[in-house]
PDB file of N, CA and C in Angstrom:
ATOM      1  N   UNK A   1       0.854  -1.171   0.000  1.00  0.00           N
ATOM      2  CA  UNK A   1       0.000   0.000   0.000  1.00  0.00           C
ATOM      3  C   UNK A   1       0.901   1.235   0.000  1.00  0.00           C
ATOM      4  N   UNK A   2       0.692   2.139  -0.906  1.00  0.00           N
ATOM      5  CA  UNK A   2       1.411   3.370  -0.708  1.00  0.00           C
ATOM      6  C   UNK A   2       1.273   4.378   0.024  1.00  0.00           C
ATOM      7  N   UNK A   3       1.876   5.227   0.663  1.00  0.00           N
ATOM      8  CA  UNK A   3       1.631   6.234   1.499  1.00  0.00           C
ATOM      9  C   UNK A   3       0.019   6.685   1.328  1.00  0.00           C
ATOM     10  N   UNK A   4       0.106   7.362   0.146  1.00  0.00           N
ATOM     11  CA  UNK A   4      -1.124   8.230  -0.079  1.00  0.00           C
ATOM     12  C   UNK A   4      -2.463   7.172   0.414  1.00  0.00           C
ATOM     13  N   UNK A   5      -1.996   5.740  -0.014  1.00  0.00           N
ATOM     14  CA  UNK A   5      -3.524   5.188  -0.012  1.00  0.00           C
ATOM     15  C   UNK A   5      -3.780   4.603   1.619  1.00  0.00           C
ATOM     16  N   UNK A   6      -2.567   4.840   2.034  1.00  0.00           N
ATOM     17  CA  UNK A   6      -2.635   4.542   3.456  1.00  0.00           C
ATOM     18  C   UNK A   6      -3.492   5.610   4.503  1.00  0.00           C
ATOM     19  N   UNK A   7      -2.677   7.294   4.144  1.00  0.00           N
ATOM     20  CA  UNK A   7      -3.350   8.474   4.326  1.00  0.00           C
ATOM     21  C   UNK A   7      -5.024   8.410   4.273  1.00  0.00           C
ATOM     22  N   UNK A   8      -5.510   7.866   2.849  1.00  0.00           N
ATOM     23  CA  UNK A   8      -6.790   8.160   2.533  1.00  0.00           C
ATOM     24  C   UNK A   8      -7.518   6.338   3.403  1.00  0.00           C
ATOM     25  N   UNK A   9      -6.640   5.550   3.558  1.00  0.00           N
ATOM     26  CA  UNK A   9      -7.457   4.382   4.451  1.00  0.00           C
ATOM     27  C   UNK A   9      -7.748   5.101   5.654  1.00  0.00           C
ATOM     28  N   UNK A  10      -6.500   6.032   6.310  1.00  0.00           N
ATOM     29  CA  UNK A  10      -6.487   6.320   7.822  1.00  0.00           C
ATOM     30  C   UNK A  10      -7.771   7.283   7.887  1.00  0.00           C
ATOM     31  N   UNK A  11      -7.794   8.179   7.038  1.00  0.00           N
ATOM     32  CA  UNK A  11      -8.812   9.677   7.067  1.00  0.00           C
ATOM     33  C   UNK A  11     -10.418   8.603   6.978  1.00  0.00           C
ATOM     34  N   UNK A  12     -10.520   7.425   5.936  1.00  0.00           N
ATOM     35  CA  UNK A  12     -11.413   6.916   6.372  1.00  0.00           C
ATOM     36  C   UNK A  12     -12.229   6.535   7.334  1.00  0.00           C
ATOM     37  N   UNK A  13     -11.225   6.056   7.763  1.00  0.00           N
ATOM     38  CA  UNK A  13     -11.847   4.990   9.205  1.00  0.00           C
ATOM     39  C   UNK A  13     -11.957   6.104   9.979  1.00  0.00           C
ATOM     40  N   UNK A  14     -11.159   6.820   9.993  1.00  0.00           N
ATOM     41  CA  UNK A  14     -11.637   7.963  11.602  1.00  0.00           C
ATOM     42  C   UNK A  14     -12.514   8.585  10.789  1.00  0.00           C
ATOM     43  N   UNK A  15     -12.687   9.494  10.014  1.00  0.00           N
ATOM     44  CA  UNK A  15     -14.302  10.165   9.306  1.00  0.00           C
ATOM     45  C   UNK A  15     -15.171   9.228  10.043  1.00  0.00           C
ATOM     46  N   UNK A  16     -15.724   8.125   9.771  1.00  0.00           N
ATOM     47  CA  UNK A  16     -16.137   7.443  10.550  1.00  0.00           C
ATOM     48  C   UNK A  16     -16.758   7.487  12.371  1.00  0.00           C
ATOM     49  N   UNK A  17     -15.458   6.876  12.087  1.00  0.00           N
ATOM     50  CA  UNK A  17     -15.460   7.165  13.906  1.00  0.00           C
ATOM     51  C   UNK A  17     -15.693   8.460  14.592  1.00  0.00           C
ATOM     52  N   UNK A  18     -15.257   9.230  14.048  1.00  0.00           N
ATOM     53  CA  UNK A  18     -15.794  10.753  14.230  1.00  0.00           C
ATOM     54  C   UNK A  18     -16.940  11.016  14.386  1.00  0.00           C
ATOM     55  N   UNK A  19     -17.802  10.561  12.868  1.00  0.00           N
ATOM     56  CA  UNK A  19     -19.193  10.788  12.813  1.00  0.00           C
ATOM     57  C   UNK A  19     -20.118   9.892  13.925  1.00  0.00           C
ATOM     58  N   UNK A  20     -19.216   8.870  14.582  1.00  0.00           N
ATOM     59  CA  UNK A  20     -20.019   7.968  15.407  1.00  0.00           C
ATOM     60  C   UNK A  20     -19.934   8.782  16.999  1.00  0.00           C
ATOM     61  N   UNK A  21     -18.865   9.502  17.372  1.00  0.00           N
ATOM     62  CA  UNK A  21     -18.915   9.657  18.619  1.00  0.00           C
ATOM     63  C   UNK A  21     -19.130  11.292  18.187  1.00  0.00           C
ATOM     64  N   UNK A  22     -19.238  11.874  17.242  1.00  0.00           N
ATOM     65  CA  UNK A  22     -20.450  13.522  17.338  1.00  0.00           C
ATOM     66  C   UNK A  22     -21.676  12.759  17.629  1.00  0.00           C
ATOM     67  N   UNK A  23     -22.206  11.956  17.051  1.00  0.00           N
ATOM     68  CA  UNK A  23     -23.608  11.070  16.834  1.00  0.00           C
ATOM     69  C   UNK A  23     -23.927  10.725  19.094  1.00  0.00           C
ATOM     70  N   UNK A  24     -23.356  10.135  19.330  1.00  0.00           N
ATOM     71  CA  UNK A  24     -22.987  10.040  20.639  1.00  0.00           C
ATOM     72  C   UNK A  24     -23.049  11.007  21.539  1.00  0.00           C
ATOM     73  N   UNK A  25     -22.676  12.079  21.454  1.00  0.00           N
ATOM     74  CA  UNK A  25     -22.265  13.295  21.757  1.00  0.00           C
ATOM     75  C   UNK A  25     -23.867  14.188  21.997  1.00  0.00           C
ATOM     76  N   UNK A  26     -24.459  14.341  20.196  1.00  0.00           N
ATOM     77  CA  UNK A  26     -25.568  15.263  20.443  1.00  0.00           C
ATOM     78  C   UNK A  26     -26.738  14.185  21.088  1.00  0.00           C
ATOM     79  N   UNK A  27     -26.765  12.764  21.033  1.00  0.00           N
ATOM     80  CA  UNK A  27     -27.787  12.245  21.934  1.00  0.00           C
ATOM     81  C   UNK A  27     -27.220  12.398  23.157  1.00  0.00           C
ATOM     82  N   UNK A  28     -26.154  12.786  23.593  1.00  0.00           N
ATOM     83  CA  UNK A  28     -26.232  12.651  25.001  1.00  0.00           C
ATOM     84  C   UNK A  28     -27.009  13.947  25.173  1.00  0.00           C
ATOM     85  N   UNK A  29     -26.314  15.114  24.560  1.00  0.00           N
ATOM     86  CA  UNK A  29     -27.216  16.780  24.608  1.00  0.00           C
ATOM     87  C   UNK A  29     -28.412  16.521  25.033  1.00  0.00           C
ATOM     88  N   UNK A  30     -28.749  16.136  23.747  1.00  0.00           N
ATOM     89  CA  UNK A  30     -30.422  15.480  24.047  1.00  0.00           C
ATOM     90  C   UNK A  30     -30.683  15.475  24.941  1.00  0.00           C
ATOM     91  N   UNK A  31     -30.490  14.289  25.528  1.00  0.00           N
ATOM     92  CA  UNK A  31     -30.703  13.697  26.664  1.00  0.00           C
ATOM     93  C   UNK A  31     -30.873  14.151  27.799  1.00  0.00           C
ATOM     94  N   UNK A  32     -29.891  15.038  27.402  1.00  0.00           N
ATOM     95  CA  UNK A  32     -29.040  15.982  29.514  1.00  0.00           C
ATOM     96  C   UNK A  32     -30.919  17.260  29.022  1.00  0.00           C
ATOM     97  N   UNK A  33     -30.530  17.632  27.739  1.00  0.00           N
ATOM     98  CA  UNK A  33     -31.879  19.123  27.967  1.00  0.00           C
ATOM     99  C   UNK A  33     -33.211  18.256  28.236  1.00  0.00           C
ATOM    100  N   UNK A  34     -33.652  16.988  27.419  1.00  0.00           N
ATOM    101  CA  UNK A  34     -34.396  16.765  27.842  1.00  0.00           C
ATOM    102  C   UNK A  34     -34.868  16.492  29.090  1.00  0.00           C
ATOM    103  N   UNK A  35     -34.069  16.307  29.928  1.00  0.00           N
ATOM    104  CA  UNK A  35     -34.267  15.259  31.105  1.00  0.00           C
ATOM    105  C   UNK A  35     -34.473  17.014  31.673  1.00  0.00           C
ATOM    106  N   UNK A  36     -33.444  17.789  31.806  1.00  0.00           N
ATOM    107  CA  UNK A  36     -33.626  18.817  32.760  1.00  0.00           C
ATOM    108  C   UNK A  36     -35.088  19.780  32.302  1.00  0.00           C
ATOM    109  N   UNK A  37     -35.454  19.515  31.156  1.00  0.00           N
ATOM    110  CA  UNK A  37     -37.036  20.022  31.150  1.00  0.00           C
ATOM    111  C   UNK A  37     -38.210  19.846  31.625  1.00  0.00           C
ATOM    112  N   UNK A  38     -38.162  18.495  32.343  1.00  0.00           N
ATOM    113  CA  UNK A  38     -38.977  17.420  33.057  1.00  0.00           C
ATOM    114  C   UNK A  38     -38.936  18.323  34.634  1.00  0.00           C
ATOM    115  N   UNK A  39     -40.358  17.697  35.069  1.00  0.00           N
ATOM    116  CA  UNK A  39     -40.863  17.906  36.386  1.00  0.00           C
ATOM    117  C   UNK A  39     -40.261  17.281  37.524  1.00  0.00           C
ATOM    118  N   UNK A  40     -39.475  17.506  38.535  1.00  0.00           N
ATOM    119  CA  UNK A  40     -39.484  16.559  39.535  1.00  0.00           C
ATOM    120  C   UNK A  40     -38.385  15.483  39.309  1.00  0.00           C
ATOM    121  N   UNK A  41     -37.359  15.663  38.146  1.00  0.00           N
ATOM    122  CA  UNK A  41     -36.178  15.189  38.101  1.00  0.00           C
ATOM    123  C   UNK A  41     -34.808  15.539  38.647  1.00  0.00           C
ATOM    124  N   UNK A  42     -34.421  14.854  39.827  1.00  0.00           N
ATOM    125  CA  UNK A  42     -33.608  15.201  40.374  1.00  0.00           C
ATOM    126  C   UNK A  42     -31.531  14.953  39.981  1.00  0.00           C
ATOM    127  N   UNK A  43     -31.692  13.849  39.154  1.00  0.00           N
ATOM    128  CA  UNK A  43     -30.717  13.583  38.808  1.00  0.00           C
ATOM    129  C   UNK A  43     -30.656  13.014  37.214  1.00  0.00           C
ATOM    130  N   UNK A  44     -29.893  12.504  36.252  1.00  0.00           N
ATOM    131  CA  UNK A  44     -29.520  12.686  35.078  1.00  0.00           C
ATOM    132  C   UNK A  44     -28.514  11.517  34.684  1.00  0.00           C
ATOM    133  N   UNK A  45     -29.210   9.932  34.207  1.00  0.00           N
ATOM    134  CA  UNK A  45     -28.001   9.629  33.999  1.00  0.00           C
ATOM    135  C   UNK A  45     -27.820   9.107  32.710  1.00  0.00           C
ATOM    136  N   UNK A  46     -27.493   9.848  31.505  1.00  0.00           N
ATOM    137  CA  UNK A  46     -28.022   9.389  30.421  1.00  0.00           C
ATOM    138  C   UNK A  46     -26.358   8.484  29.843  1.00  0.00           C
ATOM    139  N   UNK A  47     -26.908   7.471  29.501  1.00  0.00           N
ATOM    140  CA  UNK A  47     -25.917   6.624  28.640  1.00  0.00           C
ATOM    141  C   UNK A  47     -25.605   6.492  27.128  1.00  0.00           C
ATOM    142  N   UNK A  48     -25.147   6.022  26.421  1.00  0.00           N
ATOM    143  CA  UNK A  48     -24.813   5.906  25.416  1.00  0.00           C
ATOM    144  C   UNK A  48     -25.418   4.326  24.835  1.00  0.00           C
ATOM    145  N   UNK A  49     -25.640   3.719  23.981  1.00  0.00           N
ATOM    146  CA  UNK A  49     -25.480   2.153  23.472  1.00  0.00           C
ATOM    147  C   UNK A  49     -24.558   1.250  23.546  1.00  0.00           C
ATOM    148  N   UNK A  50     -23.788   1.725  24.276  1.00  0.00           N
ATOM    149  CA  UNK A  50     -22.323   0.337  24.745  1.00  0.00           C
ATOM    150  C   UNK A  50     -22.475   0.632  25.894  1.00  0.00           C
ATOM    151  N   UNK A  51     -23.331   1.267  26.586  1.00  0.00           N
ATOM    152  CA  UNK A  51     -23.333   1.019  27.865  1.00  0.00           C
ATOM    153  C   UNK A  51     -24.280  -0.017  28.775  1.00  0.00           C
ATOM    154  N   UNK A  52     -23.368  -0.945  29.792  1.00  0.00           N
ATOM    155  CA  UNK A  52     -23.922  -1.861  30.082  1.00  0.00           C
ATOM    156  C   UNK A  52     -24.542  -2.007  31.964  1.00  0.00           C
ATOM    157  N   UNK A  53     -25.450  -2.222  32.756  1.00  0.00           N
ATOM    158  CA  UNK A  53     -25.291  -2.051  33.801  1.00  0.00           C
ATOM    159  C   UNK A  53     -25.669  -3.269  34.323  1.00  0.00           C
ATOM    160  N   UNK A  54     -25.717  -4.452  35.139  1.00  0.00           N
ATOM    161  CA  UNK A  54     -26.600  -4.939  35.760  1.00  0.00           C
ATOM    162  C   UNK A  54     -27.024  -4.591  36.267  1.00  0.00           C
ATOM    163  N   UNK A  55     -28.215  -5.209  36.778  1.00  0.00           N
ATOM    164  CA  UNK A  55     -29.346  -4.624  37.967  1.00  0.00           C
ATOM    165  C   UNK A  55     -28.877  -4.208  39.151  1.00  0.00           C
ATOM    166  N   UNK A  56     -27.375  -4.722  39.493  1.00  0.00           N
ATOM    167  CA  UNK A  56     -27.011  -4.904  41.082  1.00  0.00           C
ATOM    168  C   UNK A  56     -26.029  -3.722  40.506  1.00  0.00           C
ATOM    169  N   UNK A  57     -25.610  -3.480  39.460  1.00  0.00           N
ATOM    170  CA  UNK A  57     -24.631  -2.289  39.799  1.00  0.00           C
ATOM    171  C   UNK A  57     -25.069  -0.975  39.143  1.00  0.00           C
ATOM    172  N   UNK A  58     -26.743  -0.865  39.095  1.00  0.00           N
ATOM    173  CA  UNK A  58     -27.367  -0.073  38.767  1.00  0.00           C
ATOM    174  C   UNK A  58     -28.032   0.492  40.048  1.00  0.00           C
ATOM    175  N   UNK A  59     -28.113  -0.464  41.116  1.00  0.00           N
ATOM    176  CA  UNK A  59     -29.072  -0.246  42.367  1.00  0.00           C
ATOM    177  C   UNK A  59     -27.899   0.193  43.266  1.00  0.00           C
ATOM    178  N   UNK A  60     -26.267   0.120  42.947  1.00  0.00           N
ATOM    179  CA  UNK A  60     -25.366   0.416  43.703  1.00  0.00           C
ATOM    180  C   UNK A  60     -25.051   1.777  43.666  1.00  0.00           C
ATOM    181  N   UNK A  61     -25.462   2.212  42.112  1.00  0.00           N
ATOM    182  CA  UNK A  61     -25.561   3.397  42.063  1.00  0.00           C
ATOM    183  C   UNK A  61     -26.373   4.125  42.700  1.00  0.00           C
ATOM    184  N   UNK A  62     -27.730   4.119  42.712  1.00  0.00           N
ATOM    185  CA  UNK A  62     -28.528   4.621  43.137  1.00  0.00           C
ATOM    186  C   UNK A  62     -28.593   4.453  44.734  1.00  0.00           C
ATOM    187  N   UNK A  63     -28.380   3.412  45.067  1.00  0.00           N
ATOM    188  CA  UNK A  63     -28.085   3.891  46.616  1.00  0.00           C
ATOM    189  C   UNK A  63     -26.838   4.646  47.350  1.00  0.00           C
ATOM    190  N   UNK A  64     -26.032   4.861  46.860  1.00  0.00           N
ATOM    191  CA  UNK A  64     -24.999   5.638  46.746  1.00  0.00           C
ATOM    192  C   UNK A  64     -25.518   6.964  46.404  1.00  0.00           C
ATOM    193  N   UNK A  65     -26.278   7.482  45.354  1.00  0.00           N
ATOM    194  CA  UNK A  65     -26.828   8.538  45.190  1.00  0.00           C
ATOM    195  C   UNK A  65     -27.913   8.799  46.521  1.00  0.00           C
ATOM    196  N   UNK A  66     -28.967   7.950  46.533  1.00  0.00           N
ATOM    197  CA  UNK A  66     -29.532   7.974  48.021  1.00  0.00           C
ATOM    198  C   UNK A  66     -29.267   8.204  49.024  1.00  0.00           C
ATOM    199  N   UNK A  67     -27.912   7.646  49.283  1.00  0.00           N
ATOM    200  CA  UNK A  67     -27.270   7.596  50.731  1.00  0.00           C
ATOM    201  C   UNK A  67     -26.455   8.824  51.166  1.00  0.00           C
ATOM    202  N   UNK A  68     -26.123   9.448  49.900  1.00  0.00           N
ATOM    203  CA  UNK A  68     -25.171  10.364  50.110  1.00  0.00           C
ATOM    204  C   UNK A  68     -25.452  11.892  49.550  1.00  0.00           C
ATOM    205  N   UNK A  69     -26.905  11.943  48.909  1.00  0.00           N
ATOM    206  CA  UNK A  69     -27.416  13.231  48.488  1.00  0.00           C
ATOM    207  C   UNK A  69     -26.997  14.397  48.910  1.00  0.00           C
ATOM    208  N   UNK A  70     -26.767  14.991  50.025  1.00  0.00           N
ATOM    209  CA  UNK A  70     -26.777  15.859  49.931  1.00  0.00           C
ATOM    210  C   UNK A  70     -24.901  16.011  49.680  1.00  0.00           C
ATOM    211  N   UNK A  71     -24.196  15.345  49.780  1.00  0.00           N
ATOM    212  CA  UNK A  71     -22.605  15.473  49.608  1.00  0.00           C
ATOM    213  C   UNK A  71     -22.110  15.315  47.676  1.00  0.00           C
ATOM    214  N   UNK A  72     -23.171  15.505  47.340  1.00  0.00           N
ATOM    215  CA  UNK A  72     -22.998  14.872  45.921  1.00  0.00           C
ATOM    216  C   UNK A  72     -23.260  16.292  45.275  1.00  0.00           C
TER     217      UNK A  72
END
């Protein structure tokens, strides 16, 4: 492969990847204005699609947020 076509493989793949984590980026926006437009929402935890939680380290969160409200 020659330089140049190496250049134009590399600019590929990241164009790409670029467009995937702006894409990422304005749903999180989203996410954060929507949520803070809402009634009676106290906290904000918006994720992305590779994000994974179980139940037990989703409830670890939240009691941690519970437990410790006002230091947060």
């Amino acid at each position: 492969m020659s330089s140049i076509e190496t250049i134009q493989l590399t600019d590929t793949i990241y164009h790409y990847k670029n467009l995937y984590v702006m894409n990422v980026n304005r749903a999180k926006i989203f996410a954060l204005k929507h949520g803070k437009q809402q009634n009676n929402v106290k906290w904000l935890m918006p994720f992305h699609s590779n994000s994974f939680l179980s139940e037990e380290n989703f409830n670890t969160i939240l009691n941690v947020i519970n437990n410790n409200d006002p230091l947060i």
